[in-house]
C-alpha atoms as a PDB file:
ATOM      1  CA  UNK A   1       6.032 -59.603-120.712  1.00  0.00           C
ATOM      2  CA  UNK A   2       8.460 -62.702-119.740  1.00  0.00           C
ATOM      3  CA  UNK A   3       7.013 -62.834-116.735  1.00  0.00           C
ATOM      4  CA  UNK A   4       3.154 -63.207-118.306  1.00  0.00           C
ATOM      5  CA  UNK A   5       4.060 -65.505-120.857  1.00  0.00           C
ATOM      6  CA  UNK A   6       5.828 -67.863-118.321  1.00  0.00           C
ATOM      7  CA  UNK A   7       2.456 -67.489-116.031  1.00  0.00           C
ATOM      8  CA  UNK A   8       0.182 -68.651-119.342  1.00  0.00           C
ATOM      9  CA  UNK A   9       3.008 -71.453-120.294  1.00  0.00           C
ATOM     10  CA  UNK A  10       2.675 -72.491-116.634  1.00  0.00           C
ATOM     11  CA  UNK A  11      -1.257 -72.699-116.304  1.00  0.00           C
ATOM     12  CA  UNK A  12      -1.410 -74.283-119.561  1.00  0.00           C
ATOM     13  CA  UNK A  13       1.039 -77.217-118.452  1.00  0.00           C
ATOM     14  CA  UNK A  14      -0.823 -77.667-115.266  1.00  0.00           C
ATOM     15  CA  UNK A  15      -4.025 -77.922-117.420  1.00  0.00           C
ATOM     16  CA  UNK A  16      -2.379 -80.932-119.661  1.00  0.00           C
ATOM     17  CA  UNK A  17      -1.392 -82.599-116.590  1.00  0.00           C
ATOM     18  CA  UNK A  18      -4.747 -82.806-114.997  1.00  0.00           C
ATOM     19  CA  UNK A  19      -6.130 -83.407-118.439  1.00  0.00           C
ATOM     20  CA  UNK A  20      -3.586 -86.286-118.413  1.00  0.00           C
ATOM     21  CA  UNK A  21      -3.507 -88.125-114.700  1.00  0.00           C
ATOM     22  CA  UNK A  22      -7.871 -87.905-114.974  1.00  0.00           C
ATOM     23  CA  UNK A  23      -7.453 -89.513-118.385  1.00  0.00           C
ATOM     24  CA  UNK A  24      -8.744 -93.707-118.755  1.00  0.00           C
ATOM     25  CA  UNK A  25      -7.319 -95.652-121.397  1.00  0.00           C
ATOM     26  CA  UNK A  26      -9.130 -97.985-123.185  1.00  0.00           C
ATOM     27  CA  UNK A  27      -7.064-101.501-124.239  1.00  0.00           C
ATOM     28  CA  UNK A  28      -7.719-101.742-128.023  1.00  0.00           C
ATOM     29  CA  UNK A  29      -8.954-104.688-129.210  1.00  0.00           C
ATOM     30  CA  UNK A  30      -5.921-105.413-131.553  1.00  0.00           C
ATOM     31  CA  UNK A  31      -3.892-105.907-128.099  1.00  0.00           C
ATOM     32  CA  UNK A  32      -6.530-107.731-126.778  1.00  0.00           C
ATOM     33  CA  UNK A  33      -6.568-110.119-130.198  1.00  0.00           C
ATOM     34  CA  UNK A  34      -2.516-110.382-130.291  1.00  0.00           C
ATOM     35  CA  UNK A  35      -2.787-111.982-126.544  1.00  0.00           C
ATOM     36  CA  UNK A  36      -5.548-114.353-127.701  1.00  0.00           C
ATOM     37  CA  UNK A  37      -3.834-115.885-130.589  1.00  0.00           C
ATOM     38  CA  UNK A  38      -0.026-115.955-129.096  1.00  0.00           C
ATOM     39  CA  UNK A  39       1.563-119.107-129.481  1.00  0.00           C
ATOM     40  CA  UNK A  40       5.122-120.657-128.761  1.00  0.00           C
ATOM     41  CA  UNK A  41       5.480-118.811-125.300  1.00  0.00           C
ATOM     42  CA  UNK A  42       7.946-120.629-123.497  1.00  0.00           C
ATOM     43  CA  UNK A  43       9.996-117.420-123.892  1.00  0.00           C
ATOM     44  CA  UNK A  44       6.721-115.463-122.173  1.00  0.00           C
ATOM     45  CA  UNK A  45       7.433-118.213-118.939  1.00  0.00           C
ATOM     46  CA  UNK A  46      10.960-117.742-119.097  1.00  0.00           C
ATOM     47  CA  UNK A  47      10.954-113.928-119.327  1.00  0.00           C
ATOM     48  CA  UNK A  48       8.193-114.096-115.967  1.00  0.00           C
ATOM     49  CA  UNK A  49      10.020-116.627-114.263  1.00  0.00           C
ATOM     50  CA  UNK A  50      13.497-114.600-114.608  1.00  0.00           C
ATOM     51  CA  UNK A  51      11.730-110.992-113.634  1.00  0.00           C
ATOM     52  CA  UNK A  52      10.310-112.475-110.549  1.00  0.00           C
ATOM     53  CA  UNK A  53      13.575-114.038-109.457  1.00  0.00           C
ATOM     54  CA  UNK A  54      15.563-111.036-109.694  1.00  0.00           C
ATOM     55  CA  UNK A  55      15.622-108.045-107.649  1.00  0.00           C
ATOM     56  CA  UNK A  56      13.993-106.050-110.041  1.00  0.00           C
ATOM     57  CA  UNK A  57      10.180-107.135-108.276  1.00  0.00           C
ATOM     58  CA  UNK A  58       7.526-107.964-109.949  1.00  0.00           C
ATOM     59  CA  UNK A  59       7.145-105.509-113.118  1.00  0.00           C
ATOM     60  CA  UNK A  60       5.688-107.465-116.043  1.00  0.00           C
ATOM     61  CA  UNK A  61       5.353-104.263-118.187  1.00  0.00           C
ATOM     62  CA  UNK A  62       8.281-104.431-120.512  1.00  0.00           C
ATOM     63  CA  UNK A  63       7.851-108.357-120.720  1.00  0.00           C
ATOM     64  CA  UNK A  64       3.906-107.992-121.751  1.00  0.00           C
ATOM     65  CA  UNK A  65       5.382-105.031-124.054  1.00  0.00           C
ATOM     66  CA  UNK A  66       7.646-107.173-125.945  1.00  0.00           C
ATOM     67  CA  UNK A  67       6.206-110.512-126.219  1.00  0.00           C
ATOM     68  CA  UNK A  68       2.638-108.986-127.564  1.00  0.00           C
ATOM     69  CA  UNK A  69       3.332-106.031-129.193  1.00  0.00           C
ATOM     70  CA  UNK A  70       2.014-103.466-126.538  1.00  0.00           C
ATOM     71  CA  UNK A  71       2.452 -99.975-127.578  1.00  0.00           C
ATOM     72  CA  UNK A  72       5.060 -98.728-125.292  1.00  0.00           C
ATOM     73  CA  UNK A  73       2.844 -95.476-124.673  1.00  0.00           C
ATOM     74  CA  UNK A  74       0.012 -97.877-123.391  1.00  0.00           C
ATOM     75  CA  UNK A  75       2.008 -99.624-121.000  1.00  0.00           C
ATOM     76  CA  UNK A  76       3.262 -96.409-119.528  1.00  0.00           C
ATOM     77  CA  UNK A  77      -0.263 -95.533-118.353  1.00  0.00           C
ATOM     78  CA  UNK A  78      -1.148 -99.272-117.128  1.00  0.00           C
ATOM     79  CA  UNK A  79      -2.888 -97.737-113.791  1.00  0.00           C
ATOM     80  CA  UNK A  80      -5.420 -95.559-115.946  1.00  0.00           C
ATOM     81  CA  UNK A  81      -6.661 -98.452-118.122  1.00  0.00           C
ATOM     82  CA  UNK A  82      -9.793 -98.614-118.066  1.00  0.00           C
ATOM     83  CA  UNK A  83     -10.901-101.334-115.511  1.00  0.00           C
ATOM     84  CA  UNK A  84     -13.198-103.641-117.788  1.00  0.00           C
ATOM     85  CA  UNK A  85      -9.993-103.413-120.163  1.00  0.00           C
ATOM     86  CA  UNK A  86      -7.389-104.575-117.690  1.00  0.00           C
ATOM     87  CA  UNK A  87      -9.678-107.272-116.057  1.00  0.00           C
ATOM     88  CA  UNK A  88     -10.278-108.666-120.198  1.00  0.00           C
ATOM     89  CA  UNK A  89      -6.458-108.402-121.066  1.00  0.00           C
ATOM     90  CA  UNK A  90      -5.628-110.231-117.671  1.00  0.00           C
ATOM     91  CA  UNK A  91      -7.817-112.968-118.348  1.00  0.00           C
ATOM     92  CA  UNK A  92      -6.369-113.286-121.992  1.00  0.00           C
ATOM     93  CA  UNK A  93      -3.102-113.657-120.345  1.00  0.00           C
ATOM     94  CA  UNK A  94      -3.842-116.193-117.988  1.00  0.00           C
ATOM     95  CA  UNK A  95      -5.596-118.206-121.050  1.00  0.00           C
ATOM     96  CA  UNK A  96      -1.937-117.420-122.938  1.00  0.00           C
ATOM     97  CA  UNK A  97       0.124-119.345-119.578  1.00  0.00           C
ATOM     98  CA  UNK A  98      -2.355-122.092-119.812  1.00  0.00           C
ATOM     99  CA  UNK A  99      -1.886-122.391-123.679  1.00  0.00           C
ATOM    100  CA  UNK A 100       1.733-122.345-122.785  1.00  0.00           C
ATOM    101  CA  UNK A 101       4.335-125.547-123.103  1.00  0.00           C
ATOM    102  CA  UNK A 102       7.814-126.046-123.258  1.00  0.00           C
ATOM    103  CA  UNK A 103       8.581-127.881-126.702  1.00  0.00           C
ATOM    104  CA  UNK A 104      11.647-130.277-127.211  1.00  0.00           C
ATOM    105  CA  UNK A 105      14.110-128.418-129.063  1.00  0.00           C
ATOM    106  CA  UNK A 106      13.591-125.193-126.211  1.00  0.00           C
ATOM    107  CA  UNK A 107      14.407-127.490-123.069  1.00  0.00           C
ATOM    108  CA  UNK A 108      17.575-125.940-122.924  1.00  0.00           C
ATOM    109  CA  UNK A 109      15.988-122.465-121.716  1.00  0.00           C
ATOM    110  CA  UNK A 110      14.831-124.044-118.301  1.00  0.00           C
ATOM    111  CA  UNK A 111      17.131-127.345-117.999  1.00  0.00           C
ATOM    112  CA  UNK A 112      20.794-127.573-117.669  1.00  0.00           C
ATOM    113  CA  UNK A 113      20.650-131.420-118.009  1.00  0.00           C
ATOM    114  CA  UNK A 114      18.026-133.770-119.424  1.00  0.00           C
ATOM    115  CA  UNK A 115      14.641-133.745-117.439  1.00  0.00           C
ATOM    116  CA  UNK A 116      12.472-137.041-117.214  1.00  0.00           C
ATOM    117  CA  UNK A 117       8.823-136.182-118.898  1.00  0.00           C
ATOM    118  CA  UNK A 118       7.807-136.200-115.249  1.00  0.00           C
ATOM    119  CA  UNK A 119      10.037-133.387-114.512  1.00  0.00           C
ATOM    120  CA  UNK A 120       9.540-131.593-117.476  1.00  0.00           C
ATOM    121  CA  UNK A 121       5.837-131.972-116.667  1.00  0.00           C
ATOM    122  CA  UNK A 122       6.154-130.499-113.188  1.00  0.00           C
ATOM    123  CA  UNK A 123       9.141-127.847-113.935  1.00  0.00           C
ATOM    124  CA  UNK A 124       5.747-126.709-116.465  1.00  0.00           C
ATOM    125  CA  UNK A 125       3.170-126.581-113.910  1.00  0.00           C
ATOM    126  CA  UNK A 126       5.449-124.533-111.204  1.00  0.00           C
ATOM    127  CA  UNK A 127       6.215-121.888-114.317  1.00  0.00           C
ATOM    128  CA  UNK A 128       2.832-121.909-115.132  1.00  0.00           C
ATOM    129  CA  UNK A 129       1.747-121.030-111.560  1.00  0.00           C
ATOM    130  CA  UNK A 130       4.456-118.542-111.027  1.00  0.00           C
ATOM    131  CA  UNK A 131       3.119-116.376-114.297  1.00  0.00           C
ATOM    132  CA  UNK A 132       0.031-116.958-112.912  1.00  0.00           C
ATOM    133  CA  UNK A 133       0.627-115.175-109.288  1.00  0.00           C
ATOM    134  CA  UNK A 134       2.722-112.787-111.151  1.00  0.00           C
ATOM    135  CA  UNK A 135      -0.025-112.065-112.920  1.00  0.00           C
ATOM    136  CA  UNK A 136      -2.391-111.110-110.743  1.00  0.00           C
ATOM    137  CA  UNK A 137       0.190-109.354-108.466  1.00  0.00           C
ATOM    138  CA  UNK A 138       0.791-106.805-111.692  1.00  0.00           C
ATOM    139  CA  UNK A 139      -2.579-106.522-112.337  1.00  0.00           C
ATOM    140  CA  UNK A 140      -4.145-106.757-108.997  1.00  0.00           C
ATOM    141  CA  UNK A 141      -1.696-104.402-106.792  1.00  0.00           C
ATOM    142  CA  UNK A 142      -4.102-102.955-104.591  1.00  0.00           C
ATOM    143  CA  UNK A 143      -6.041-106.520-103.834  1.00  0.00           C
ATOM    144  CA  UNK A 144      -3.271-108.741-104.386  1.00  0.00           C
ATOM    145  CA  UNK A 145      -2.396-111.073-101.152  1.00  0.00           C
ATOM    146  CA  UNK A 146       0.858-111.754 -99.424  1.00  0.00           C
ATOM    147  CA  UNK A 147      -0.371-115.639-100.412  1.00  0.00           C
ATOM    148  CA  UNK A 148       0.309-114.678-104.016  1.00  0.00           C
ATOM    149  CA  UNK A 149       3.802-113.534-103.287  1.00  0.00           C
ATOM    150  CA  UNK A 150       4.590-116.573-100.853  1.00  0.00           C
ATOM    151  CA  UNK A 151       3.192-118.709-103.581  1.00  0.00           C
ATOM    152  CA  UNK A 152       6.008-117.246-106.291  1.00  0.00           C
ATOM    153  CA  UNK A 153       8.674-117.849-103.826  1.00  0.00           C
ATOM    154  CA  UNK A 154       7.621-121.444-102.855  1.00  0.00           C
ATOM    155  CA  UNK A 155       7.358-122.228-106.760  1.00  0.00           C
ATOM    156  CA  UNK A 156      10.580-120.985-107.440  1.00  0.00           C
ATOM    157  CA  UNK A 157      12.507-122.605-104.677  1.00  0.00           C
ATOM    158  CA  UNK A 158      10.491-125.907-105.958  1.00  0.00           C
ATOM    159  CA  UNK A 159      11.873-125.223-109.601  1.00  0.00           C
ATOM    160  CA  UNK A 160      15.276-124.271-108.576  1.00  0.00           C
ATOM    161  CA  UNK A 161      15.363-128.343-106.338  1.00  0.00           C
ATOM    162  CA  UNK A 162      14.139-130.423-109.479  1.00  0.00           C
ATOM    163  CA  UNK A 163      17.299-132.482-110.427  1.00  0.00           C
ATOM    164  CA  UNK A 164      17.631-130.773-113.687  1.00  0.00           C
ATOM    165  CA  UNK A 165      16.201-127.031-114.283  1.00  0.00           C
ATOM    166  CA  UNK A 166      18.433-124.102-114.242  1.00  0.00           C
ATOM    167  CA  UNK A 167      19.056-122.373-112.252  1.00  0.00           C
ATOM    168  CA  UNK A 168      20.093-125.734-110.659  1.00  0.00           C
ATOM    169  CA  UNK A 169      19.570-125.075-107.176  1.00  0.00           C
ATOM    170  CA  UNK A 170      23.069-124.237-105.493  1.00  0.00           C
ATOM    171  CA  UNK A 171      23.674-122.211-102.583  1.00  0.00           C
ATOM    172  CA  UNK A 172      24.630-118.882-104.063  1.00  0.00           C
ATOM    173  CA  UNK A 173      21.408-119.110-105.709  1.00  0.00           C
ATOM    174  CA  UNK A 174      19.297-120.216-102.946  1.00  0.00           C
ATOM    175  CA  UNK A 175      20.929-117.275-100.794  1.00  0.00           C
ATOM    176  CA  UNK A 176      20.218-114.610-103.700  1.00  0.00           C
ATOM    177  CA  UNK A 177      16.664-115.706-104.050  1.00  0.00           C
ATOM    178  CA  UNK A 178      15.788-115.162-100.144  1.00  0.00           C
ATOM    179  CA  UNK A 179      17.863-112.100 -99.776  1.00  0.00           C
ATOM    180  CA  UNK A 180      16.096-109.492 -97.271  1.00  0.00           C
ATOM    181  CA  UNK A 181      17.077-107.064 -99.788  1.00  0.00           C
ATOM    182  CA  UNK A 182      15.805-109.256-102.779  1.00  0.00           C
ATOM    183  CA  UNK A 183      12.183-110.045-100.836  1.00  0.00           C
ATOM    184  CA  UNK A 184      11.261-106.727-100.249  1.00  0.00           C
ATOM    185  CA  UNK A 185      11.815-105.394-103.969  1.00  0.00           C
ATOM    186  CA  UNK A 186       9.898-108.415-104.767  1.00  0.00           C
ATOM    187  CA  UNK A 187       6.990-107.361-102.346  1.00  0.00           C
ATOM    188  CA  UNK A 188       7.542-103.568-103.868  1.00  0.00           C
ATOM    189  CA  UNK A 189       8.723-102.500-100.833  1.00  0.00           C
ATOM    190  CA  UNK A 190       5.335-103.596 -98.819  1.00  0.00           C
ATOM    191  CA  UNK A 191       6.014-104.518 -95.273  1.00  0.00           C
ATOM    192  CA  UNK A 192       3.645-106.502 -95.223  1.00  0.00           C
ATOM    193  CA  UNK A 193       4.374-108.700 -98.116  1.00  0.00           C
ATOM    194  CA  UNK A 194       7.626-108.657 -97.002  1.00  0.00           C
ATOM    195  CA  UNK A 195       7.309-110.482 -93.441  1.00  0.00           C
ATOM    196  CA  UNK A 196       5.252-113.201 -95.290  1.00  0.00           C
ATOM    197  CA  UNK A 197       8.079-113.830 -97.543  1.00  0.00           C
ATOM    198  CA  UNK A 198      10.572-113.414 -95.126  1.00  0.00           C
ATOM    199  CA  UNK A 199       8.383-115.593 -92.658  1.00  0.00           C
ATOM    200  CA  UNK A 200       8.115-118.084 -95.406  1.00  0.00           C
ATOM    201  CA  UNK A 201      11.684-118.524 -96.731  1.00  0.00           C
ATOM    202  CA  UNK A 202      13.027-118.625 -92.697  1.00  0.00           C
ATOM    203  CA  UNK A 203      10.614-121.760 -92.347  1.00  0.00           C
ATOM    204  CA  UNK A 204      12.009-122.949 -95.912  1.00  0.00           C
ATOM    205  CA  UNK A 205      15.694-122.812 -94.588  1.00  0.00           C
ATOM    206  CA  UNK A 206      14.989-124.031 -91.484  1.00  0.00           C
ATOM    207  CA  UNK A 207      13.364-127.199 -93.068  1.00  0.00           C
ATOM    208  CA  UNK A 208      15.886-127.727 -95.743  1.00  0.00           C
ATOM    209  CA  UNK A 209      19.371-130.015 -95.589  1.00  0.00           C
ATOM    210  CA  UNK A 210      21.452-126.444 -95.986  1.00  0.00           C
ATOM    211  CA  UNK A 211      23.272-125.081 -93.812  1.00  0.00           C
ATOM    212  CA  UNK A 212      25.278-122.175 -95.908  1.00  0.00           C
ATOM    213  CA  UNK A 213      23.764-119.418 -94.327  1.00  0.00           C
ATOM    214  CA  UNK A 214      25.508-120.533 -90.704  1.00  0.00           C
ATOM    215  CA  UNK A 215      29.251-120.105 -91.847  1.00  0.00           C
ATOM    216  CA  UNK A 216      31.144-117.205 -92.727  1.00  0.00           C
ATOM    217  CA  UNK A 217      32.536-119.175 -96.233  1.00  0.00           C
ATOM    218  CA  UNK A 218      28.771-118.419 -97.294  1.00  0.00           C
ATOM    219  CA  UNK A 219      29.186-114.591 -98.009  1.00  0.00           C
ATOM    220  CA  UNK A 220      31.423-112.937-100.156  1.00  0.00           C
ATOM    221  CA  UNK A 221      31.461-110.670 -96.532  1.00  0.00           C
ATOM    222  CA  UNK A 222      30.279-110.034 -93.669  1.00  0.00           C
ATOM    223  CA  UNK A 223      28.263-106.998 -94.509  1.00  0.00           C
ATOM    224  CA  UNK A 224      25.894-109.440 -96.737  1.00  0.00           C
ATOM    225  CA  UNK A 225      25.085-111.477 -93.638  1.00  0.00           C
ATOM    226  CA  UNK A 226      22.805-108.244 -92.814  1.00  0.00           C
ATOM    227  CA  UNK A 227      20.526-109.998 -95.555  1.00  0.00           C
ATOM    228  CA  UNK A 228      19.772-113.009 -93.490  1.00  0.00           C
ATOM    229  CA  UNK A 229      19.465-112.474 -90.106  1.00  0.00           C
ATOM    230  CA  UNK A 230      15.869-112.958 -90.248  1.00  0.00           C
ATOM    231  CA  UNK A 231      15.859-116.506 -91.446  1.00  0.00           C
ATOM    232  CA  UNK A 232      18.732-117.887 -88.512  1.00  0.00           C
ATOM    233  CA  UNK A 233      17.641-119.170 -85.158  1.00  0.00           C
ATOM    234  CA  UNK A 234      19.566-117.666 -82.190  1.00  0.00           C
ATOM    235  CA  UNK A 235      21.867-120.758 -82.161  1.00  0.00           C
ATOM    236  CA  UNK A 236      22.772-120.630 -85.685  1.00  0.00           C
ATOM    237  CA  UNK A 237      22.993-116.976 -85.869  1.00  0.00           C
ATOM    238  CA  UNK A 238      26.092-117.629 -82.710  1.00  0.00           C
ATOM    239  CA  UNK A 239      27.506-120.255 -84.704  1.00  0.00           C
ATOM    240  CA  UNK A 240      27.890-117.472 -87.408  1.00  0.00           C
ATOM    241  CA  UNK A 241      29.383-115.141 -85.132  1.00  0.00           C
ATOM    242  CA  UNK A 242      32.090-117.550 -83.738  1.00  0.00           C
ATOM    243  CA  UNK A 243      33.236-118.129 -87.334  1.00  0.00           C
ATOM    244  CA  UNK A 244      33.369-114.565 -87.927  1.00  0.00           C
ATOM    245  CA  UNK A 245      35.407-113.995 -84.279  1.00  0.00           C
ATOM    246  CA  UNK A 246      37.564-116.804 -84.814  1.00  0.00           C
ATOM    247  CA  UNK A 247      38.461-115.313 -87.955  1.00  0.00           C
ATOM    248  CA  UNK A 248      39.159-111.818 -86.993  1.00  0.00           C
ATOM    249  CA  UNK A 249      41.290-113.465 -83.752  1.00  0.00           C
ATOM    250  CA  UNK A 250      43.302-115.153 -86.379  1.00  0.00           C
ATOM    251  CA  UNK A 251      43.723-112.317 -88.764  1.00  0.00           C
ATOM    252  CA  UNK A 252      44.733-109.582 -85.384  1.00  0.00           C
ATOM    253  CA  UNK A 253      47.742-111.886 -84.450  1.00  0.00           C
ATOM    254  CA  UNK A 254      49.141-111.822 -87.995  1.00  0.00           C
ATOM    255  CA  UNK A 255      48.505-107.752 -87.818  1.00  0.00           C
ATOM    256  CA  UNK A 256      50.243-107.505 -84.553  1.00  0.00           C
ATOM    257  CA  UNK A 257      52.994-109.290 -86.073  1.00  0.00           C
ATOM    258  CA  UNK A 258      53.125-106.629 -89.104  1.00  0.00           C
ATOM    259  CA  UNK A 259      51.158-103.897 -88.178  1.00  0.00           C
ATOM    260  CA  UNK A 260      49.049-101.846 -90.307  1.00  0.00           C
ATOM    261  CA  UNK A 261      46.543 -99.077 -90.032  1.00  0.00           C
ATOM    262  CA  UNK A 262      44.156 -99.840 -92.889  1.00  0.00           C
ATOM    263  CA  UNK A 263      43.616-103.163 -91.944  1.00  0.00           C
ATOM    264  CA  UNK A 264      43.196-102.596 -88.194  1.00  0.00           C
ATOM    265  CA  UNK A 265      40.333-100.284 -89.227  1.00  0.00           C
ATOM    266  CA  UNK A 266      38.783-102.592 -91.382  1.00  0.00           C
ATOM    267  CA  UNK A 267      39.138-105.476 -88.291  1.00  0.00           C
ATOM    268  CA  UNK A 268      37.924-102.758 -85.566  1.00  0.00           C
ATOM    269  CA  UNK A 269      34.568-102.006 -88.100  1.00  0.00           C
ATOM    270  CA  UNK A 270      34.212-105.649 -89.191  1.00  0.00           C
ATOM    271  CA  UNK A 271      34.110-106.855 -85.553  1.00  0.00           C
ATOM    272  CA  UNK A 272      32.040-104.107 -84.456  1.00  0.00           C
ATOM    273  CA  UNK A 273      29.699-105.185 -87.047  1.00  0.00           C
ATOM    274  CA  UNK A 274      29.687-108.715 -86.112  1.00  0.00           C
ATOM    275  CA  UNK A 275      29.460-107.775 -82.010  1.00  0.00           C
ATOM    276  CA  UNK A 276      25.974-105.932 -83.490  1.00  0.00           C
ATOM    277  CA  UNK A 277      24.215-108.238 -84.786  1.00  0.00           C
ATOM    278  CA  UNK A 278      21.249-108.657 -82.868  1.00  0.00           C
ATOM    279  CA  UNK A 279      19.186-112.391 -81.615  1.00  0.00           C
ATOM    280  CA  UNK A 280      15.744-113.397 -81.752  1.00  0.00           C
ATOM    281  CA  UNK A 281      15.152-111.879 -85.297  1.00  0.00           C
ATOM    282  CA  UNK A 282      15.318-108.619 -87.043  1.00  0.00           C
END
């Protein structure tokens, strides 16, 4: 009899799930209205702006969720809106980004010192166009191209140079934002989105005045360098490894002088690890 009722229990959950992943979902028009007549969204910019410069990728879900009211059951089904319904509450979102501004007394949010109205005016247009391309990477997955991703990426390393926006533009925050690691969550785990980020930031570093990715005080260790070997040249990848050797050379004569297993392990693997990195790419 257990055995019957578990078949029936069975069949009847397989039936709900069909029922469920054939299922469209219409946007109501509430949702729709509550996009149309947001106002004061600096926080909507900020909230984009700090999703797509983790290394959480681009997942604007929760964000559209909180800022408009978006039932959280809606949201969970965002692929099986209806397609007329997703194109009308994308295009109310765009109209909300244009709408947007960043009023006097909320500076503070995107500036760490006191921008020029020219700066403020241009730290607005970059945040504008990264919701923008963020946009239409959430809402366009399947059609979205690499150009919208490389356009994020050049946006935010613009925003992060302006003299006064925070993040301010330092090297630990230059290095987080092209992380290998960081790049392909953004390009949700598309290899092809990936090598035109990765091709992108590489000709970014390249161009800039840094130079922190060449020198082993850059990494909080050696197994982060992994994360960059695709934006160094052959030369400066050497450089890199002649720090590392140098320093390993330097830290073997002080364990020959007190020896110790642990930390001849950790020298053997750390070497080994610089002796693999490999030239011309990855």
């Amino acid at each position: 009899m257990s055995e019957a009722l578990l078949s029936e229990i069975r069949q009847f959950t397989a039936m709900l799930e069909r029922k469920e992943a054939e299922a469209v979902y219409t946007v109501p028009d509430a949702d729709i209205h509550a996009v149309k007549k947001a106002k004061s969204l600096e926080k909507l910019l900020h909230e984009i702006f700090m999703q797509v410069s983790g290394s959480g990728g681009i997942q604007l879900g929760s964000i559209i969720r909180r800022e408009f009211g978006i039932r959280g059951e809606l949201m969970d089904r965002f692929e099986q809106w209806l397609p007329y319904s997703k194109e009308q509450f994308e295009d109310e979102l765009h109209l909300a980004i244009d709408r947007a501004d960043i009023r006097a007394g909320n500076q503070g949010v995107f500036f760490a010192g006191t921008p020029s109205k020219k700066e403020a005016a241009e730290a607005l247009q970059l945040l504008k166009e990264i919701a923008h391309a963020a946009v239409i990477c959430q809402f366009q997955t399947k059609r979205a191209d690499p150009e919208q991703y490389v356009r994020i990426l050049e946006k935010l390393l613009r925003f992060y140079a302006l003299p006064n926006t925070y993040p301010e533009g330092n090297a630990v925050q230059y290095r987080n934002l092209i992380s290998a690691d960081r790049l392909l969550a953004m390009a949700g785990g598309d290899d092809r989105i990936t090598d035109a980020l990765k091709a992108y930031a590489k000709e970014w570093y390249q161009q800039s005045p840094y130079s922190f990715l060449e020198s082993m005080e850059g990494y909080l260790s050696y197994d982060f360098v992994r994360h960059f070997l695709y934006a160094l040249t052959d030369d400066q990848l050497e450089r890199l490894r002649g720090d590392y050797v140098r320093h390993i050379e330097e830290e073997f004569a002080r364990l020959k002088a007190k020896p110790n297993l642990h930390r001849a392990r950790n020298l053997q693997t750390m070497l080994e690890t610089v002796m693999s990195w490999p030239t011309s790419g990855v």
